[in-house]
PDB file of N, CA and C in Angstrom:
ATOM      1  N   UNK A   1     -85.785  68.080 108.575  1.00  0.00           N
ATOM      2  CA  UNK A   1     -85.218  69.398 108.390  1.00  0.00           C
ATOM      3  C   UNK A   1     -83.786  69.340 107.853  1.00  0.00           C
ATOM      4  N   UNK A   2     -83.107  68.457 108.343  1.00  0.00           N
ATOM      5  CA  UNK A   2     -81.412  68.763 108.011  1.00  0.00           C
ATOM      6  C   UNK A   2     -81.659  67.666 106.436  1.00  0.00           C
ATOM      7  N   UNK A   3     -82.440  67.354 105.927  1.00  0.00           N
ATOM      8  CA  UNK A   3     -82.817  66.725 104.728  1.00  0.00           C
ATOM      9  C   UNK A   3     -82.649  67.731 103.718  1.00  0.00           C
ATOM     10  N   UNK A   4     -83.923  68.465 103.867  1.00  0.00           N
ATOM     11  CA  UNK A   4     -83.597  70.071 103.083  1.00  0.00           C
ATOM     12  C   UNK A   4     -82.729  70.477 102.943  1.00  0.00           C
ATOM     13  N   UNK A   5     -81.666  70.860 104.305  1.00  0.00           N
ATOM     14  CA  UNK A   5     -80.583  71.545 104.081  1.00  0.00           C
ATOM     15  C   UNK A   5     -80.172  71.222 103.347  1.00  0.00           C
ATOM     16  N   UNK A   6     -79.878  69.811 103.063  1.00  0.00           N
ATOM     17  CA  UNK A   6     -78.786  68.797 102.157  1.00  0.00           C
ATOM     18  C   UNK A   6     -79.523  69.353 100.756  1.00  0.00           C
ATOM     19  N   UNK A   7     -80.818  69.153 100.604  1.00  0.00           N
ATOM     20  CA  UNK A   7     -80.733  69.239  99.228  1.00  0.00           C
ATOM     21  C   UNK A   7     -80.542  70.702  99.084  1.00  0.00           C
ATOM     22  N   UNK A   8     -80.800  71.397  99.449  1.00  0.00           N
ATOM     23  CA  UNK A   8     -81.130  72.394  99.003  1.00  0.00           C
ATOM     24  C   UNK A   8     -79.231  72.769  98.768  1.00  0.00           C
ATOM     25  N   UNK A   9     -78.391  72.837  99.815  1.00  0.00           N
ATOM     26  CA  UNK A   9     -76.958  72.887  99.438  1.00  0.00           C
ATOM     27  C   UNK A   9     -76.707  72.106  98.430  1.00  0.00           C
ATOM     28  N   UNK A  10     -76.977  70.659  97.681  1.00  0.00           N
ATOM     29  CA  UNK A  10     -77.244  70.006  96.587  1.00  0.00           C
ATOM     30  C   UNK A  10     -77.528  70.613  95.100  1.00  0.00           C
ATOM     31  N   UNK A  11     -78.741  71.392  95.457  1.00  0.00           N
ATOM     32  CA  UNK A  11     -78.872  72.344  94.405  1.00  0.00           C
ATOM     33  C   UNK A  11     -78.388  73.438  93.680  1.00  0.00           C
ATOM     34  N   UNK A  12     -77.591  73.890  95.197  1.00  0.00           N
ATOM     35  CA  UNK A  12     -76.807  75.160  94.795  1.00  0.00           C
ATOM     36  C   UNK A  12     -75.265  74.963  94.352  1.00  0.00           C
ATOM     37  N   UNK A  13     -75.300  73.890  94.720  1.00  0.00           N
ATOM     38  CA  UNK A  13     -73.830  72.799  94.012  1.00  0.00           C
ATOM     39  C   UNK A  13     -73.892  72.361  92.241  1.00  0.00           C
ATOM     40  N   UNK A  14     -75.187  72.155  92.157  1.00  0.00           N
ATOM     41  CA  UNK A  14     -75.759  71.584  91.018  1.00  0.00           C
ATOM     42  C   UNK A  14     -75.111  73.051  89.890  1.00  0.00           C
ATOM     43  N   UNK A  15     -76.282  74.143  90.540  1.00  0.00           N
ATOM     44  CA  UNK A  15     -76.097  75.642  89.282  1.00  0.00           C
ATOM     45  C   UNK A  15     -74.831  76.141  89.430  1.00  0.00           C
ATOM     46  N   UNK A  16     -74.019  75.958  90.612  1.00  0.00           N
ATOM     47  CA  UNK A  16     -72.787  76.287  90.267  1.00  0.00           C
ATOM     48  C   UNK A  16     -71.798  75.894  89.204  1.00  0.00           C
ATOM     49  N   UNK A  17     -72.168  74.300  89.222  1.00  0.00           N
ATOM     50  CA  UNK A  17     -71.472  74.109  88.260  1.00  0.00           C
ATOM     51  C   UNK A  17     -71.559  73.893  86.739  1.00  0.00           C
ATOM     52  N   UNK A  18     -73.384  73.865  86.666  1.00  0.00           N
ATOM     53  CA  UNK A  18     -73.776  74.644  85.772  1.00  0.00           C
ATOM     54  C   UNK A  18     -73.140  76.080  85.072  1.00  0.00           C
ATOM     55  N   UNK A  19     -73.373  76.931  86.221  1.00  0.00           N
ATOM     56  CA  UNK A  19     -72.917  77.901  85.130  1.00  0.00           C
ATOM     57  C   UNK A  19     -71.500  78.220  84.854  1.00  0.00           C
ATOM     58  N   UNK A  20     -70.551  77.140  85.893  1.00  0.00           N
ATOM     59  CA  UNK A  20     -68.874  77.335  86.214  1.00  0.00           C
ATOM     60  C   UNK A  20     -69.214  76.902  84.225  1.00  0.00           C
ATOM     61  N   UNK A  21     -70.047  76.182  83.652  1.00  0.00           N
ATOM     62  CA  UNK A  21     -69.541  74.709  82.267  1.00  0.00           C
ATOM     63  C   UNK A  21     -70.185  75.997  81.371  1.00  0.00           C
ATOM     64  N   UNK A  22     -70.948  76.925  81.886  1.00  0.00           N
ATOM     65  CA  UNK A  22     -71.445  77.895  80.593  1.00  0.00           C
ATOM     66  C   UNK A  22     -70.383  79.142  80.511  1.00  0.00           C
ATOM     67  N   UNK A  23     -69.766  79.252  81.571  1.00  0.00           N
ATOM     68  CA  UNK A  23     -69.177  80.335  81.885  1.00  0.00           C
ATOM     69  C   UNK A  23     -67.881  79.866  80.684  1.00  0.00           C
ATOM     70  N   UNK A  24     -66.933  78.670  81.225  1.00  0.00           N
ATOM     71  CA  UNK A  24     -65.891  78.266  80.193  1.00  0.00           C
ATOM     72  C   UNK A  24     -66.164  77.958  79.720  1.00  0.00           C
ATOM     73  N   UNK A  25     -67.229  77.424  78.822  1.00  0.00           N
ATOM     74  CA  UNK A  25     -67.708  76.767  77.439  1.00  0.00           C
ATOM     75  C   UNK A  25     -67.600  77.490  76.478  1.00  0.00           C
ATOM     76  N   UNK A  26     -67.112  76.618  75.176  1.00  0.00           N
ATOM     77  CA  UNK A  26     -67.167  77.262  74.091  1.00  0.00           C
ATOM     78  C   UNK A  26     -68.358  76.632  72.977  1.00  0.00           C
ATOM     79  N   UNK A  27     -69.154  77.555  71.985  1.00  0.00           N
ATOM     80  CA  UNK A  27     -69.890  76.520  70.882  1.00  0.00           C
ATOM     81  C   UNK A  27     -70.872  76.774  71.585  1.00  0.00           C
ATOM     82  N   UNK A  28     -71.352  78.306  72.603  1.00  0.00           N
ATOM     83  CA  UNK A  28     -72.763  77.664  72.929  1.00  0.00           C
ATOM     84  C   UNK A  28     -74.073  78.367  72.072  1.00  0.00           C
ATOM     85  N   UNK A  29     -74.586  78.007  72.732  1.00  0.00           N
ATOM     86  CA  UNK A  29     -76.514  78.491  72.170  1.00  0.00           C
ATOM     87  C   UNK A  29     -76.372  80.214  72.464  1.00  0.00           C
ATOM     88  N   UNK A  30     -77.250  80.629  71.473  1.00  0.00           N
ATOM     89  CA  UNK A  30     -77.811  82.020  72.361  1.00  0.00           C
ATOM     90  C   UNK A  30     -78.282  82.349  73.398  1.00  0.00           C
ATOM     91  N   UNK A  31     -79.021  81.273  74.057  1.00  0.00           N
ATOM     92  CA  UNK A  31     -79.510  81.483  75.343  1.00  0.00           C
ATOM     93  C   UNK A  31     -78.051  81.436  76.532  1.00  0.00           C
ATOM     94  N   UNK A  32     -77.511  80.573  76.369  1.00  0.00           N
ATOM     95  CA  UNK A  32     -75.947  80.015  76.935  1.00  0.00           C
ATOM     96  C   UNK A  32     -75.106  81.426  77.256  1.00  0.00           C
ATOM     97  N   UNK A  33     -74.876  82.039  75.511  1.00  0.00           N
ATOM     98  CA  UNK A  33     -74.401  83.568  75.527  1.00  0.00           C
ATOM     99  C   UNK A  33     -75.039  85.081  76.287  1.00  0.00           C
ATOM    100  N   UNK A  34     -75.791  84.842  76.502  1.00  0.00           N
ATOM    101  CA  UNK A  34     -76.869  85.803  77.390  1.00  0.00           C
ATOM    102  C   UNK A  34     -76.320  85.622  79.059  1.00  0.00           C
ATOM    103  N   UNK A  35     -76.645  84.362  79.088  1.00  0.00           N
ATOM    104  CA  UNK A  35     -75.988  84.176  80.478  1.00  0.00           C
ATOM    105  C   UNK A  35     -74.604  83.941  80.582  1.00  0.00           C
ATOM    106  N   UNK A  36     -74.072  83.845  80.084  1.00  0.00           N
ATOM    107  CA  UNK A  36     -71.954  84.236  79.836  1.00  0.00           C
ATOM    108  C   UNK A  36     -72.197  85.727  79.761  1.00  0.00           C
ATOM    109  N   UNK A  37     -72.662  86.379  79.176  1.00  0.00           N
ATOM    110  CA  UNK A  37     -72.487  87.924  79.441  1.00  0.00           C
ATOM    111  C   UNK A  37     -73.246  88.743  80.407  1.00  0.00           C
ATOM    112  N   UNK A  38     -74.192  87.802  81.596  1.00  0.00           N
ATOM    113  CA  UNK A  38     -74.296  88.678  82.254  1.00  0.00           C
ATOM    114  C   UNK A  38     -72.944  88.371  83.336  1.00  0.00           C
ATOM    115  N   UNK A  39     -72.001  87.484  83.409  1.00  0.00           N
ATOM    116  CA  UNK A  39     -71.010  87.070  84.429  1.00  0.00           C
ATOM    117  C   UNK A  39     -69.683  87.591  84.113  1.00  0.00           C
ATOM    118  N   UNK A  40     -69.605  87.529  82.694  1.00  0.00           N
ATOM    119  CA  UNK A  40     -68.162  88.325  81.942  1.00  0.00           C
ATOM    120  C   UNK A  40     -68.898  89.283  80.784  1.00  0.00           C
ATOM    121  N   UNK A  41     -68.410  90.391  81.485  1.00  0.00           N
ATOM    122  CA  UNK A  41     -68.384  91.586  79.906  1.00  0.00           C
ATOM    123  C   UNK A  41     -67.684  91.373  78.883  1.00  0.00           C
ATOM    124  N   UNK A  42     -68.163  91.628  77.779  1.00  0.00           N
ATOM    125  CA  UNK A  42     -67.607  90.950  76.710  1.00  0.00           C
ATOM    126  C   UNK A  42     -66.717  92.698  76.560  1.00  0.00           C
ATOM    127  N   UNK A  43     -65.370  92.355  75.976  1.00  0.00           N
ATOM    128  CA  UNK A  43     -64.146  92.937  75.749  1.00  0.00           C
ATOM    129  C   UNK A  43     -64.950  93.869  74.670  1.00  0.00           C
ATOM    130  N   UNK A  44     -64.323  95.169  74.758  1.00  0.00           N
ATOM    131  CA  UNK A  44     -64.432  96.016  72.945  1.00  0.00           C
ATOM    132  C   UNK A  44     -63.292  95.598  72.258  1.00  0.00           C
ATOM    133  N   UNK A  45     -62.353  94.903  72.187  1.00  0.00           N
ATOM    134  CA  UNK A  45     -61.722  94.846  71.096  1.00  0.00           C
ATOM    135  C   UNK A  45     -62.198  92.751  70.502  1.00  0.00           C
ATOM    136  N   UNK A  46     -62.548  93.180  69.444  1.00  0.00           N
ATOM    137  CA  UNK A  46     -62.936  91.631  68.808  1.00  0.00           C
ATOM    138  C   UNK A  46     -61.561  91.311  67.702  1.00  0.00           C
ATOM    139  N   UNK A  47     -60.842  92.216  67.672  1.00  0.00           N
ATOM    140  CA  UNK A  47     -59.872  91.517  66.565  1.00  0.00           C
ATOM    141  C   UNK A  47     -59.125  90.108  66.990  1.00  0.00           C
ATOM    142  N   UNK A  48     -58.936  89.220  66.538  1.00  0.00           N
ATOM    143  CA  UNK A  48     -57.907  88.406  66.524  1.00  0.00           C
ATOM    144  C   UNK A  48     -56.389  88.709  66.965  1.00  0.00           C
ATOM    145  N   UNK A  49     -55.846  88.438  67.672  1.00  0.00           N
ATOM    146  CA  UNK A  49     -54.767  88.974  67.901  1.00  0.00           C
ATOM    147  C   UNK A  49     -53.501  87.541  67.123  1.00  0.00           C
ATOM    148  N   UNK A  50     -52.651  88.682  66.401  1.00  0.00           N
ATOM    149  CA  UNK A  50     -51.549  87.641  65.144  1.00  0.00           C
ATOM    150  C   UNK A  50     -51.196  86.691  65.802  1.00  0.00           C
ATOM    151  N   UNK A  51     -50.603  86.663  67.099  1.00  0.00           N
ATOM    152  CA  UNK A  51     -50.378  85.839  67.910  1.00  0.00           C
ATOM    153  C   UNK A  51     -51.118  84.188  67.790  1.00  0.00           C
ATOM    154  N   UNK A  52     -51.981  84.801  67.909  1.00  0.00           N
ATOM    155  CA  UNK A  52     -53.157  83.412  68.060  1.00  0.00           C
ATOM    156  C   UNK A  52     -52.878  82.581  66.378  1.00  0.00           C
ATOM    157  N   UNK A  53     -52.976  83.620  65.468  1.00  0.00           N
ATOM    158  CA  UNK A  53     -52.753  82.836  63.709  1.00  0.00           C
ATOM    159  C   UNK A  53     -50.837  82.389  63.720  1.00  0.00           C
ATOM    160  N   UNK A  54     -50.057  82.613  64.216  1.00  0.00           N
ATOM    161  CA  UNK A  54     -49.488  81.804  64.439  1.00  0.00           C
ATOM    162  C   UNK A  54     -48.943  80.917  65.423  1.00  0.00           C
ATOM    163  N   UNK A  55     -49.453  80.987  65.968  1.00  0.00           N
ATOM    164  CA  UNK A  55     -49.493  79.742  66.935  1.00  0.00           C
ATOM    165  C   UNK A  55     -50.754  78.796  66.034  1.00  0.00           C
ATOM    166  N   UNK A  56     -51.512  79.086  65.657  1.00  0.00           N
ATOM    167  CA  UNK A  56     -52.407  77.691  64.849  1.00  0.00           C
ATOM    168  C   UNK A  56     -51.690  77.041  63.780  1.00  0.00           C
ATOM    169  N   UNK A  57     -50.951  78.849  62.992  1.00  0.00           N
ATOM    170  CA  UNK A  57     -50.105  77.986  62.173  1.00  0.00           C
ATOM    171  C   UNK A  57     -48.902  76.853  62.583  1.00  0.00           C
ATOM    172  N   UNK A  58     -48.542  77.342  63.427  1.00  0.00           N
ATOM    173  CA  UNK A  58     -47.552  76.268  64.166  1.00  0.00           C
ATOM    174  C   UNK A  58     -47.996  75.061  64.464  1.00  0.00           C
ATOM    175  N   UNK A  59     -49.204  74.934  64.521  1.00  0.00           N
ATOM    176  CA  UNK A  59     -50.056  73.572  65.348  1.00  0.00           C
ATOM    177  C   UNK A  59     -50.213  72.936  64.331  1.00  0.00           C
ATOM    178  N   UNK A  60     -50.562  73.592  63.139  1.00  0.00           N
ATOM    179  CA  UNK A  60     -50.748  72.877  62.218  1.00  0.00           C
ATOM    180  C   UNK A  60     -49.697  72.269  61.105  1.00  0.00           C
ATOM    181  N   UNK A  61     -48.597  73.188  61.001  1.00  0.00           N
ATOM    182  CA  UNK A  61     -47.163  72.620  60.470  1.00  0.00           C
ATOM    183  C   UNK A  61     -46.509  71.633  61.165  1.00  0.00           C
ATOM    184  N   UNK A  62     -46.499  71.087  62.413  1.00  0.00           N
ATOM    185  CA  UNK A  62     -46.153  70.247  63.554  1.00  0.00           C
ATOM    186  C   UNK A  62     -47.041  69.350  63.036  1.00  0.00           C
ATOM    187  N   UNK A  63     -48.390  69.104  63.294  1.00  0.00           N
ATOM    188  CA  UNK A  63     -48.746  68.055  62.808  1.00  0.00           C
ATOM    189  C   UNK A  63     -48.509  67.595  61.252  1.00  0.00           C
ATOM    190  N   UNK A  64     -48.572  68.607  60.338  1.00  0.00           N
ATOM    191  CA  UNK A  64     -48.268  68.126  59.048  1.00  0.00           C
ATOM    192  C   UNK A  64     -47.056  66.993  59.313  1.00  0.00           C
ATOM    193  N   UNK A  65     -45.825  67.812  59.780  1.00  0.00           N
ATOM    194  CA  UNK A  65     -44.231  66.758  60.271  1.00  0.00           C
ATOM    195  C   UNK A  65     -44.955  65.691  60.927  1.00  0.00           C
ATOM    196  N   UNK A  66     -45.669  65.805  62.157  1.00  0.00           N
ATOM    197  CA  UNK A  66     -46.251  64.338  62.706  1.00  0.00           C
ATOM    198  C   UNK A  66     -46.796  63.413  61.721  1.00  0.00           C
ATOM    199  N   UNK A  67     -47.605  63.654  61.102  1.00  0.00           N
ATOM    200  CA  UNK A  67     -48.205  62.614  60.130  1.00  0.00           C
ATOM    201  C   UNK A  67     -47.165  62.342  58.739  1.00  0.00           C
ATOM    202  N   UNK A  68     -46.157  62.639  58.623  1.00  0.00           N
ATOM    203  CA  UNK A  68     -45.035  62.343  57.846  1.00  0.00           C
ATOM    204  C   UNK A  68     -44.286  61.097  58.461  1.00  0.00           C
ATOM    205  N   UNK A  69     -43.970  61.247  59.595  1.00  0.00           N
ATOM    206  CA  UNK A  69     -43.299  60.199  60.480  1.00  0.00           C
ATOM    207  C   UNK A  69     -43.601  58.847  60.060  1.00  0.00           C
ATOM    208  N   UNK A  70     -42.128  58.224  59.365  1.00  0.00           N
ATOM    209  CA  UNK A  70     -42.679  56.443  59.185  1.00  0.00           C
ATOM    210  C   UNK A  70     -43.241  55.791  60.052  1.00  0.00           C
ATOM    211  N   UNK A  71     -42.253  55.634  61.801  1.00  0.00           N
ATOM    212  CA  UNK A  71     -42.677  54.857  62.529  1.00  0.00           C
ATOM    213  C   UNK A  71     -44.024  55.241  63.461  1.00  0.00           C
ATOM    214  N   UNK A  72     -44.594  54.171  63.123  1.00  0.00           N
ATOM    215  CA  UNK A  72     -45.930  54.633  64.430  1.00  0.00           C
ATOM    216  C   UNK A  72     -46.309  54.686  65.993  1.00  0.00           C
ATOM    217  N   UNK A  73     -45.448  54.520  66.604  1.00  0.00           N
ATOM    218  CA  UNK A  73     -45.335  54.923  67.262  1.00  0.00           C
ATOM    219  C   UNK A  73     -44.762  56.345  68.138  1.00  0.00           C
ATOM    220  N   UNK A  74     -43.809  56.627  66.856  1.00  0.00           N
ATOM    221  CA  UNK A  74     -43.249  57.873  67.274  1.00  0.00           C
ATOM    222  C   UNK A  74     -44.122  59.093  66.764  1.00  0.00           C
ATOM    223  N   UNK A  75     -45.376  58.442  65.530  1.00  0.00           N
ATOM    224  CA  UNK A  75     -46.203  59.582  64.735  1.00  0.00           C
ATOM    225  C   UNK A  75     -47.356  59.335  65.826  1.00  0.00           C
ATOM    226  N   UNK A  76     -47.586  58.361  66.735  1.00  0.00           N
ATOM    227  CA  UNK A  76     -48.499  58.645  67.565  1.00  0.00           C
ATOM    228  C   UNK A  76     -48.605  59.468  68.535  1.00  0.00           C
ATOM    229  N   UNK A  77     -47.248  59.046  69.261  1.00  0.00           N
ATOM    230  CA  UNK A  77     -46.779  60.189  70.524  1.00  0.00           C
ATOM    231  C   UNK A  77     -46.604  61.825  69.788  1.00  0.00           C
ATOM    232  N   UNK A  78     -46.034  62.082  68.925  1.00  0.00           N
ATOM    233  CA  UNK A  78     -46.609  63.236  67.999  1.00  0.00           C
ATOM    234  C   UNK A  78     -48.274  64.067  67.758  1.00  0.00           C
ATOM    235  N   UNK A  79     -48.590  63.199  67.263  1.00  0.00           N
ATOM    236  CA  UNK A  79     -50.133  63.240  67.012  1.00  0.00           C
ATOM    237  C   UNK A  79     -51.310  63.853  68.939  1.00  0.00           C
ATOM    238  N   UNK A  80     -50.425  63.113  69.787  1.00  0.00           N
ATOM    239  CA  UNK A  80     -50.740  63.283  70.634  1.00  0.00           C
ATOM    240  C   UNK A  80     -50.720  64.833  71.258  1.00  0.00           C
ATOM    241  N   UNK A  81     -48.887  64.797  71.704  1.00  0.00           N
ATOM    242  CA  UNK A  81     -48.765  66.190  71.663  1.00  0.00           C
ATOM    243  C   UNK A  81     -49.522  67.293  70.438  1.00  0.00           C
ATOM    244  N   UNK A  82     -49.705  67.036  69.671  1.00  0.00           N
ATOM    245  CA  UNK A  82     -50.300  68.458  68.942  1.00  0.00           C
ATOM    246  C   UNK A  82     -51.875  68.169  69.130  1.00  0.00           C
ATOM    247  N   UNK A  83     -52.086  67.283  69.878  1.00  0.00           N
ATOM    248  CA  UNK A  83     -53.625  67.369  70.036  1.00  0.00           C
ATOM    249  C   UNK A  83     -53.759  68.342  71.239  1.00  0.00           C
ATOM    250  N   UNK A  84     -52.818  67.661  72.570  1.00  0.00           N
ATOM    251  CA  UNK A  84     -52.274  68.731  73.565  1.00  0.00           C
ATOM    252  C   UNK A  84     -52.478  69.993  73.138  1.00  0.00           C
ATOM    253  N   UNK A  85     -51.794  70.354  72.010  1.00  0.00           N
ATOM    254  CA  UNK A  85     -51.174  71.829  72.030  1.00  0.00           C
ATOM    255  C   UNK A  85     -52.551  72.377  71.289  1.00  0.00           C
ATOM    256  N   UNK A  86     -53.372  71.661  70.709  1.00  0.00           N
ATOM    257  CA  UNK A  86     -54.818  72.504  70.018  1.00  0.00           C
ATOM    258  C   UNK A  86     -56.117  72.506  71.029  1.00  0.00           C
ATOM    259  N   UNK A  87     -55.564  71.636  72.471  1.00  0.00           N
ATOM    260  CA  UNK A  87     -56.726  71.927  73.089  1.00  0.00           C
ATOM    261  C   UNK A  87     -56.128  73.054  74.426  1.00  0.00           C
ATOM    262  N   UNK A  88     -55.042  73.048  74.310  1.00  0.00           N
ATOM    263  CA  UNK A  88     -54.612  74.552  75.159  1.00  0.00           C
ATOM    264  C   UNK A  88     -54.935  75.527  74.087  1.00  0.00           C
ATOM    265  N   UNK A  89     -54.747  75.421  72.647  1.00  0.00           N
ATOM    266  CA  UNK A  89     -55.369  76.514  71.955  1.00  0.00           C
ATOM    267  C   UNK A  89     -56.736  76.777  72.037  1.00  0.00           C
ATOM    268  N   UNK A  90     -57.575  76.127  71.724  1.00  0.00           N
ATOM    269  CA  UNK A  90     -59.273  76.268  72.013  1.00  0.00           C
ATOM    270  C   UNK A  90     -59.216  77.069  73.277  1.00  0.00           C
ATOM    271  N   UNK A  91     -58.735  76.222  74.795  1.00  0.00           N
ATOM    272  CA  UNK A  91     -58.947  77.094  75.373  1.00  0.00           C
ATOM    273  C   UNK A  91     -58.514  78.617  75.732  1.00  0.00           C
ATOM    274  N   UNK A  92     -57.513  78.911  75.247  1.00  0.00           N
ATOM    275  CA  UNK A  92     -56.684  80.553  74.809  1.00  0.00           C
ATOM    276  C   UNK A  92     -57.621  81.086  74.176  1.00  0.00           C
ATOM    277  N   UNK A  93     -58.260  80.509  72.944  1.00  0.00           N
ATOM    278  CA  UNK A  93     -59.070  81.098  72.016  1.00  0.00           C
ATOM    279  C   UNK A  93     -60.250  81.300  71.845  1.00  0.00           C
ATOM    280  N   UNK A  94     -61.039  80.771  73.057  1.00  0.00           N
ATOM    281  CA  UNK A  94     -62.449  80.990  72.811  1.00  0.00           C
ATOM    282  C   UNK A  94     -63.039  82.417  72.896  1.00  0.00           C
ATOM    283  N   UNK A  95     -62.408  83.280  73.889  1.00  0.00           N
ATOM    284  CA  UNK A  95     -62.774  84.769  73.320  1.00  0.00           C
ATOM    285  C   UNK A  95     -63.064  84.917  72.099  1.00  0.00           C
ATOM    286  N   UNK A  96     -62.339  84.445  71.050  1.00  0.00           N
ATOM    287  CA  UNK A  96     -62.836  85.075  69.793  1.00  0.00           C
ATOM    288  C   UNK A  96     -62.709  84.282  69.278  1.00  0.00           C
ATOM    289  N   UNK A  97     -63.686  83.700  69.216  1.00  0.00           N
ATOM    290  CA  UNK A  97     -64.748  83.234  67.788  1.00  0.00           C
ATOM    291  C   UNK A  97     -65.252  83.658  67.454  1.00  0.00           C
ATOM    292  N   UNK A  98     -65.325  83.238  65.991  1.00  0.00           N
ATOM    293  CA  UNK A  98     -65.661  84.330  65.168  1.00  0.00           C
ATOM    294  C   UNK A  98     -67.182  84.145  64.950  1.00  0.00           C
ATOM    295  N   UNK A  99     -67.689  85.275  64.808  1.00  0.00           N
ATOM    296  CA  UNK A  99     -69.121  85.294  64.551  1.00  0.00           C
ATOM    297  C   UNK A  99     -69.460  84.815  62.684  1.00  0.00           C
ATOM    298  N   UNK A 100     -70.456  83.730  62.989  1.00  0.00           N
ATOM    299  CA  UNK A 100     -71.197  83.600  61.550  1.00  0.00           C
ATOM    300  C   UNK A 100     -72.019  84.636  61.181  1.00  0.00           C
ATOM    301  N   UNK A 101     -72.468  85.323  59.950  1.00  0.00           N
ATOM    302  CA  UNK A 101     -73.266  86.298  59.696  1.00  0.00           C
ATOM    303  C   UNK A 101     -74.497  85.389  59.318  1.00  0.00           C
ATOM    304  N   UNK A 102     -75.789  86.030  59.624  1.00  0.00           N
ATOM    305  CA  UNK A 102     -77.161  85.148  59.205  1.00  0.00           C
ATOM    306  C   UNK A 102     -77.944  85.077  57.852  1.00  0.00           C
ATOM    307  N   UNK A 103     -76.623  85.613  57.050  1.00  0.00           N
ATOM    308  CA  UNK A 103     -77.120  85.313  55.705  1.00  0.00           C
ATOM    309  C   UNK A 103     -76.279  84.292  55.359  1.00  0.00           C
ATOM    310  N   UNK A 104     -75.114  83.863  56.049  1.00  0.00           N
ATOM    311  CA  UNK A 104     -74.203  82.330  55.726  1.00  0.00           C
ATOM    312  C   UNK A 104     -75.336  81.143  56.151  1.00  0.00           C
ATOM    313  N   UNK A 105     -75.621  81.531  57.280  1.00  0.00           N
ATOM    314  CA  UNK A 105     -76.293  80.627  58.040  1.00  0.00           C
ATOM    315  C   UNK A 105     -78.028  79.630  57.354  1.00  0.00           C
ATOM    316  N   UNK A 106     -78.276  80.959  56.797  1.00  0.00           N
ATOM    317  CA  UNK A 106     -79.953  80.770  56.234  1.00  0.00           C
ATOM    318  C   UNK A 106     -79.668  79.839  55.258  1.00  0.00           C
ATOM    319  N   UNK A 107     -80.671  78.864  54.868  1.00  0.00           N
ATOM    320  CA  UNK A 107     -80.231  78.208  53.644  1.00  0.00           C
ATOM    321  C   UNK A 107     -80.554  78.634  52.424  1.00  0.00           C
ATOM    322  N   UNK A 108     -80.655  78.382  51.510  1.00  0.00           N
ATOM    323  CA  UNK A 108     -80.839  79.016  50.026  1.00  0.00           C
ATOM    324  C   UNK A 108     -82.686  78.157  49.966  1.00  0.00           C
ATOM    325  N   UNK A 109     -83.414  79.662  49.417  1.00  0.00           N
ATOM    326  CA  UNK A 109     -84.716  78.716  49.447  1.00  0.00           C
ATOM    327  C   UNK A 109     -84.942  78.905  47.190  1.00  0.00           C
ATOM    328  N   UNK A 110     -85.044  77.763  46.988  1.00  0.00           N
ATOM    329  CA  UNK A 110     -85.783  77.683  45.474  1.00  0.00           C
ATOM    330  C   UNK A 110     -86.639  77.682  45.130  1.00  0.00           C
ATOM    331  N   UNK A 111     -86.736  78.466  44.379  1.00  0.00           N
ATOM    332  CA  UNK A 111     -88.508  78.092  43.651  1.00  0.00           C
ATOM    333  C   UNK A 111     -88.193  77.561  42.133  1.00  0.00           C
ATOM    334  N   UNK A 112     -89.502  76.797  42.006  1.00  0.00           N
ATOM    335  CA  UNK A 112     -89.734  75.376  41.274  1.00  0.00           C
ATOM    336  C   UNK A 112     -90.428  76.061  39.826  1.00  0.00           C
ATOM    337  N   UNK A 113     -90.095  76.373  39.075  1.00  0.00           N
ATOM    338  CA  UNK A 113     -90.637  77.399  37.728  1.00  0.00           C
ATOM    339  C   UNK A 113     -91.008  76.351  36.787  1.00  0.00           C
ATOM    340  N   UNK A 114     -92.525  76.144  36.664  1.00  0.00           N
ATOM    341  CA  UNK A 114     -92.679  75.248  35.854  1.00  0.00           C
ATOM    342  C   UNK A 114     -93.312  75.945  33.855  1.00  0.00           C
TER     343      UNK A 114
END
């Protein structure tokens, strides 16, 4: 009996943290997104906020200067920090990503005209 208990508290340890990795995940499946929105309502406003475009721009002018740097060690410790600073961005930013439309997505079909 106290076997069960274990697993069964086991299990419920298991989907927790299951859905704790769908809940903050970014990049997922449709099925993934279904269950993220029944736990968080998705916001009405989808715009981008400027904020976010510069701060990328910043991430990305910083590294441009990092990879300029002669010595390598000092372009590493560089390189580092702005890796830092783009994975605190991802996570700021996953609200909005941007949606692909499903005519980008489809591939181009040809026909063969002989």
């Amino acid at each position: 009996m106290p076997f069960l208990i274990v697993l069964l508290l086991i299990h419920c340890l298991v989907i927790c943290f299951i859905l704790a990795a769908i809940i903050n995940g970014h990049s997922l499946t449709k099925f993934e997104e279904k269950i993220r929105e029944l736990f968080i309502k998705p916001t009405g406003n989808e715009d981008v906020p400027e904020e976010l475009y510069d701060e990328a721009y910043e991430i990305v002018m910083d590294l441009g200067k990092a990879l300029e740097i002669d010595n390598d060690m000092t372009k590493h410790d560089a390189v580092q920090v702005a890796l830092k600073r783009v994975e605190d961005f991802r996570d700021d930013s996953k609200d909005y990503q941007l949606k692909q439309s499903n005519d980008e997505q489809e591939k181009v079909k040809l026909k063969v005209i002989k």
